[in-house]
Protein backbone atom coordinates (compact mmCIF):
# COMPACT_ATOMS: atom_id res chain seq x y z
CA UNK A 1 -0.46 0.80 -15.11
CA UNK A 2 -4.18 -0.63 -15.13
CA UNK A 3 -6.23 0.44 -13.42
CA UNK A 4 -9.91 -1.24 -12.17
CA UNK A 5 -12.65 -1.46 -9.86
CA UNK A 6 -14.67 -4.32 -8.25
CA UNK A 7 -18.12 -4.49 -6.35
CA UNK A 8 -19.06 -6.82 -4.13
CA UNK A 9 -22.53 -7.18 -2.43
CA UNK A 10 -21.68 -9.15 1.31
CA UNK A 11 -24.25 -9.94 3.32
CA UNK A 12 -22.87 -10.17 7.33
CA UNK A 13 -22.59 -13.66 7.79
CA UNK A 14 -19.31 -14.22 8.78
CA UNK A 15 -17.87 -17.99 9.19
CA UNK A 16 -14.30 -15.94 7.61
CA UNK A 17 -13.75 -11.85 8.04
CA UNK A 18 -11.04 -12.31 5.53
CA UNK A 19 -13.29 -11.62 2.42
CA UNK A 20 -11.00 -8.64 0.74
CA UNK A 21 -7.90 -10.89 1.59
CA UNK A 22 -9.13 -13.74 0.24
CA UNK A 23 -10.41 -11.53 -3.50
CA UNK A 24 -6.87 -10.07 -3.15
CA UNK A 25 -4.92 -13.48 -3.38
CA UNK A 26 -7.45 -14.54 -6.35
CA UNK A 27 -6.50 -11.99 -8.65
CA UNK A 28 -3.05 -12.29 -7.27
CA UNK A 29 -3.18 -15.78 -8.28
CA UNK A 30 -4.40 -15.34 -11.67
CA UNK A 31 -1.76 -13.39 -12.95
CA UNK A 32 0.73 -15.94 -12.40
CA UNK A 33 0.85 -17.94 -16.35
CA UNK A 34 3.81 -20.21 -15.20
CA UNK A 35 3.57 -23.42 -12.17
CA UNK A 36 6.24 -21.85 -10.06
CA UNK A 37 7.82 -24.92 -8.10
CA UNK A 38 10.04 -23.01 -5.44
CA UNK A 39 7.58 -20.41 -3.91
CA UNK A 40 8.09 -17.75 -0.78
CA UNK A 41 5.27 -15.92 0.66
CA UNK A 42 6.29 -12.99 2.75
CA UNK A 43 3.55 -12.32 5.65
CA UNK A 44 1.76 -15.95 5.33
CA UNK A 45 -0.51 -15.63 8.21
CA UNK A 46 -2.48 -18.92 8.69
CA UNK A 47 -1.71 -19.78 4.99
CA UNK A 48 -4.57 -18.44 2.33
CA UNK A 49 -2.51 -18.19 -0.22
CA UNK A 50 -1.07 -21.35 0.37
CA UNK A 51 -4.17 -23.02 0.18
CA UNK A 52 -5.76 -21.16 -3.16
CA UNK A 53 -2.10 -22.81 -4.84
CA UNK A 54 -4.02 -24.91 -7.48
CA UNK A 55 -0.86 -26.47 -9.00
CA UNK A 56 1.80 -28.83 -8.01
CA UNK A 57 5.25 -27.60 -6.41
CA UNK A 58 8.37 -28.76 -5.04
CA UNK A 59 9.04 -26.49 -2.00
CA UNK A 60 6.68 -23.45 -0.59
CA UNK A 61 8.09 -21.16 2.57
CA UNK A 62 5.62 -19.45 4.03
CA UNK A 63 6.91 -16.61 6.71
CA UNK A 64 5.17 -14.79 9.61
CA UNK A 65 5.90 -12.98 12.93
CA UNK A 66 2.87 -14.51 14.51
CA UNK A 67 3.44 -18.17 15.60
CA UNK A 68 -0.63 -18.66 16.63
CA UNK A 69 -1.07 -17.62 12.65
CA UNK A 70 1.78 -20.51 11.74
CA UNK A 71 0.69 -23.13 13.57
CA UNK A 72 -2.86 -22.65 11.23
CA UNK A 73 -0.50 -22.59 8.19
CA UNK A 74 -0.95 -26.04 6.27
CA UNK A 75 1.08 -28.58 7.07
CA UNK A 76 3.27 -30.73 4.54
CA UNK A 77 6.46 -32.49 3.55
CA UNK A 78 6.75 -29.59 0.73
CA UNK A 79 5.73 -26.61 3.33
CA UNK A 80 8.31 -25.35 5.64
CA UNK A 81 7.23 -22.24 7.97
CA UNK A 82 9.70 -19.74 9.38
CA UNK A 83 8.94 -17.58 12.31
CA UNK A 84 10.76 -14.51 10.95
CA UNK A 85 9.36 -10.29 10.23
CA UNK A 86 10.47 -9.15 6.91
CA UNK A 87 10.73 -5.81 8.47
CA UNK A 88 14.68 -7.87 9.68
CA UNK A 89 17.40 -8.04 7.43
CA UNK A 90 18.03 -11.18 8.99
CA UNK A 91 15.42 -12.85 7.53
CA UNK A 92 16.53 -12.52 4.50
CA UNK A 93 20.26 -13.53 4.88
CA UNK A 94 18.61 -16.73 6.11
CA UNK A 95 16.14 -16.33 2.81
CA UNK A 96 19.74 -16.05 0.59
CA UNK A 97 19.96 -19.75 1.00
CA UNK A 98 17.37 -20.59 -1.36
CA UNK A 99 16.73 -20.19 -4.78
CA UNK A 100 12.93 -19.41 -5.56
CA UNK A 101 10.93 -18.91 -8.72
CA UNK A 102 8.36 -16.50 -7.36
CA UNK A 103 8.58 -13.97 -4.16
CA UNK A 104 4.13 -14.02 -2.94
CA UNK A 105 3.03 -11.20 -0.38
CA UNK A 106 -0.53 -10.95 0.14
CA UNK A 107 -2.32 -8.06 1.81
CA UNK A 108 1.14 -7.40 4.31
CA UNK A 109 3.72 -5.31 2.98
CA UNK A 110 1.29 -2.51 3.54
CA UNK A 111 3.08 -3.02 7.32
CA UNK A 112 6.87 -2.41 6.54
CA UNK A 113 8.24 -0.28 8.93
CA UNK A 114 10.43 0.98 5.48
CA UNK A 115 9.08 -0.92 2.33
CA UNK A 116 11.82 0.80 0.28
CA UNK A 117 14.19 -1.75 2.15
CA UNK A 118 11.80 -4.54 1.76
CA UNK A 119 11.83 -3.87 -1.81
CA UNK A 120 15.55 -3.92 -2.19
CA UNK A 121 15.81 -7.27 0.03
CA UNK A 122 13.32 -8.79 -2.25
CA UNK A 123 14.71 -7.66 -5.44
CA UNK A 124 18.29 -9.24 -4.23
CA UNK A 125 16.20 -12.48 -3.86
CA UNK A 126 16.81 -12.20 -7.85
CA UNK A 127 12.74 -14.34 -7.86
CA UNK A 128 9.60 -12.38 -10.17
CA UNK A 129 7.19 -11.15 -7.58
CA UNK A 130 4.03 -11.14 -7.22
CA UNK A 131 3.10 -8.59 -4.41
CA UNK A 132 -0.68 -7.01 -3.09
CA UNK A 133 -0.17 -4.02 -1.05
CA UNK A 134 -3.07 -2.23 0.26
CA UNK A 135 -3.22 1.46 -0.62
CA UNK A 136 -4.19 4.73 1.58
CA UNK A 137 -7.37 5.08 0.09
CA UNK A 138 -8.48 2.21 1.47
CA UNK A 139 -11.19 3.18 4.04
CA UNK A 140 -10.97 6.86 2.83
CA UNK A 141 -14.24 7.78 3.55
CA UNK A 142 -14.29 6.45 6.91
CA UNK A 143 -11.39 8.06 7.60
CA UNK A 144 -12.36 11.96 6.15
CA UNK A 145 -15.82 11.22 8.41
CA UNK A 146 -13.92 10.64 11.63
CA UNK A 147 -10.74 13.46 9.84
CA UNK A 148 -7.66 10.70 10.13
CA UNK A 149 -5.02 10.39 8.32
CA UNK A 150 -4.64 7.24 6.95
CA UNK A 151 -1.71 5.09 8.10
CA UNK A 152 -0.99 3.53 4.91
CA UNK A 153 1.47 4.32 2.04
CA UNK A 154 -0.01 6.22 -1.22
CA UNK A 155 -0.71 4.01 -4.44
CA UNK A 156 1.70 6.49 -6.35
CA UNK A 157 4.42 5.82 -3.84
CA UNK A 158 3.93 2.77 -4.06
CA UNK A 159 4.01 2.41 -7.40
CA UNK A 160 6.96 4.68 -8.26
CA UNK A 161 8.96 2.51 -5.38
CA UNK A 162 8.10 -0.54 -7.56
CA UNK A 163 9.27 0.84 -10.69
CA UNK A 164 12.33 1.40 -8.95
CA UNK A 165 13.04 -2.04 -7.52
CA UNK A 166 10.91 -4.27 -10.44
CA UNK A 167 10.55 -4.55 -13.96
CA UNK A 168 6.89 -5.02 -12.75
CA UNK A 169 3.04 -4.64 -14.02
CA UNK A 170 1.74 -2.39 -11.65
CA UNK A 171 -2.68 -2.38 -11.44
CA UNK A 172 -4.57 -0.87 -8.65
CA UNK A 173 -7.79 -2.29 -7.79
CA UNK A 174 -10.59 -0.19 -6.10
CA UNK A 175 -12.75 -2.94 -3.87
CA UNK A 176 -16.03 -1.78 -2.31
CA UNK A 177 -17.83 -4.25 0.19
CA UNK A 178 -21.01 -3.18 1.20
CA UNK A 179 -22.81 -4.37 4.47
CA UNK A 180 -26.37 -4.33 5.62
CA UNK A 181 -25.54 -1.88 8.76
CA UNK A 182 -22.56 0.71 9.97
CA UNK A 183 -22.37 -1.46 12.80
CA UNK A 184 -21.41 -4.46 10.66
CA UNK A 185 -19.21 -2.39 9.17
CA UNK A 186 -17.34 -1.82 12.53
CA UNK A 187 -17.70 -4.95 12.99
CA UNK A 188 -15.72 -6.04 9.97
CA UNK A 189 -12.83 -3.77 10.67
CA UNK A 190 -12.46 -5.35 14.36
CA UNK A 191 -12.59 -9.03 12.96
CA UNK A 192 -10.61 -8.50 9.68
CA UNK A 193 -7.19 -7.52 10.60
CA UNK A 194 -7.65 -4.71 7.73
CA UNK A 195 -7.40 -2.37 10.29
CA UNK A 196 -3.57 -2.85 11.53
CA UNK A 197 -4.69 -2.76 15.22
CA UNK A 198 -5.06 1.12 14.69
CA UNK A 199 -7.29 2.91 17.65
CA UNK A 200 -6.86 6.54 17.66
CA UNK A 201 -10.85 7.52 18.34
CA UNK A 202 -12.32 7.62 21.94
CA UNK A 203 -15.66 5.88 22.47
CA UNK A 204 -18.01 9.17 22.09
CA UNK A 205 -16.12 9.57 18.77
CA UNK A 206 -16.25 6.24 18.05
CA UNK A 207 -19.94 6.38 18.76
CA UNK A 208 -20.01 9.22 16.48
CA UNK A 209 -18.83 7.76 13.66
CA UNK A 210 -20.70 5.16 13.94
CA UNK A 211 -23.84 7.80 13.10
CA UNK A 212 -22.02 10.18 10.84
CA UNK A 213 -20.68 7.46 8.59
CA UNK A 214 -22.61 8.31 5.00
CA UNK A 215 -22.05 4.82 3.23
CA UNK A 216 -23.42 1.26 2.95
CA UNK A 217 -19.95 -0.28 1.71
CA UNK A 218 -16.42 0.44 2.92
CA UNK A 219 -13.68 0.90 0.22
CA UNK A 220 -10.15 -0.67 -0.05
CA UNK A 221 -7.34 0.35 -2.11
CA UNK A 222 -4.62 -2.45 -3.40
CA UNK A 223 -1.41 -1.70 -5.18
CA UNK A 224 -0.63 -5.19 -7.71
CA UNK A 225 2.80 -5.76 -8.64
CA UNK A 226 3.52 -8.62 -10.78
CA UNK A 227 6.75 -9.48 -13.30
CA UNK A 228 5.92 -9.18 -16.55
């Protein structure tokens, strides 16, 4: 297991909110050394994975729950979209139909009502993965400010689930994005979708938080898991 860190100045100019996404599915990206032809990508959303694809391929599925997200997804004779949750085991007894040389999820599996059976429907997909799964330490010091629990699964279960399920590289990447006010910050959570449509704090605490908050950067927290 590697593990790394990367530090990114980011001014608050946002044309796109999905800057830790978008770093996610480049380093996702990079550790793939073959031109997969057949390709699924669990949790699509409006297709930036899709689009970061630098190579040519047969057939790409791209799957979400959120049809205003699909109908963003590219559009081509070689893309298909299915409206489907991979939290439903029907999904993937439609999936069983096709054979694919690499199973994609970028920045959603971190949203599996159970990822252990996730894992297992992937795995029967008999495809190398290539998975990003964002970690419980992401936001952690926002979270001990305002004393939350995070909502999200631990890198070390994450990554003893994978050895489990995948003969699998596991890395964890530590991601730090710093803005130019706490407000921004806010801001950023709100716009990005990193947040899982979480609100547990009332405005005064909120508002408090907003004060109490000690850094310039917020953190994230991703779980890689590639075949070897």
């Amino acid at each position: 297991m590697k593990i790394s860190t990367e530090f990114s100045k980011y001014a608050i100019e946002y044309n796109n909110y999905n800057v830790i996404q978008n770093r996610v599915i480049e380093h996702l990206l990079s550790k793939i050394t073959t031109k997969p032809q057949a390709i699924l990508d669990l949790g699509c959303g409006s297709g930036s994975l899709c689009k970061h694809i630098d190579w040519e391929y047969e057939h790409f599925i791209g799957v979400d729950f959120a049809y205003k997200m699909l109908e963003l997804h590219p559009k081509s004779p070689k893309i298909q979209t299915i409206y489907g949750d991979f939290n439903d085991e029907k999904l993937f007894e439609e999936l069983d139909a096709y054979k694919f040389d690499v199973v994609f999820s970028a920045s959603a599996l971190q949203w599996a009502n159970n990822l252990e059976e996730v894992f297992k429907h992937i795995k029967k997909l008999g495809a190398p993965v290539a998975l990003a799964i964002f970690a419980s330490d992401t936001f952690k010091t926002l979270n001990e400010t305002a004393s939350i629990s995070s909502i999200l699964k631990s890198s070390n279960y994450i990554k003893d689930l994978s050895n489990r399920y995948f003969d699998a590289e596991v890395e964890i990447v530590n991601y730090k994005l710093e803005f130019e006010s706490t407000r921004d910050i806010f801001r950023y959570i709100k716009k990005s979708g990193v947040s899982g449509a979480r609100r547990i704090l009332s405005y005064k605490e909120s508002k408090k938080l907003l004060i109490e908050y000690p850094l310039s950067y917020l953190e994230f927290e991703v779980v890689f898991i590639y075949t070897r």
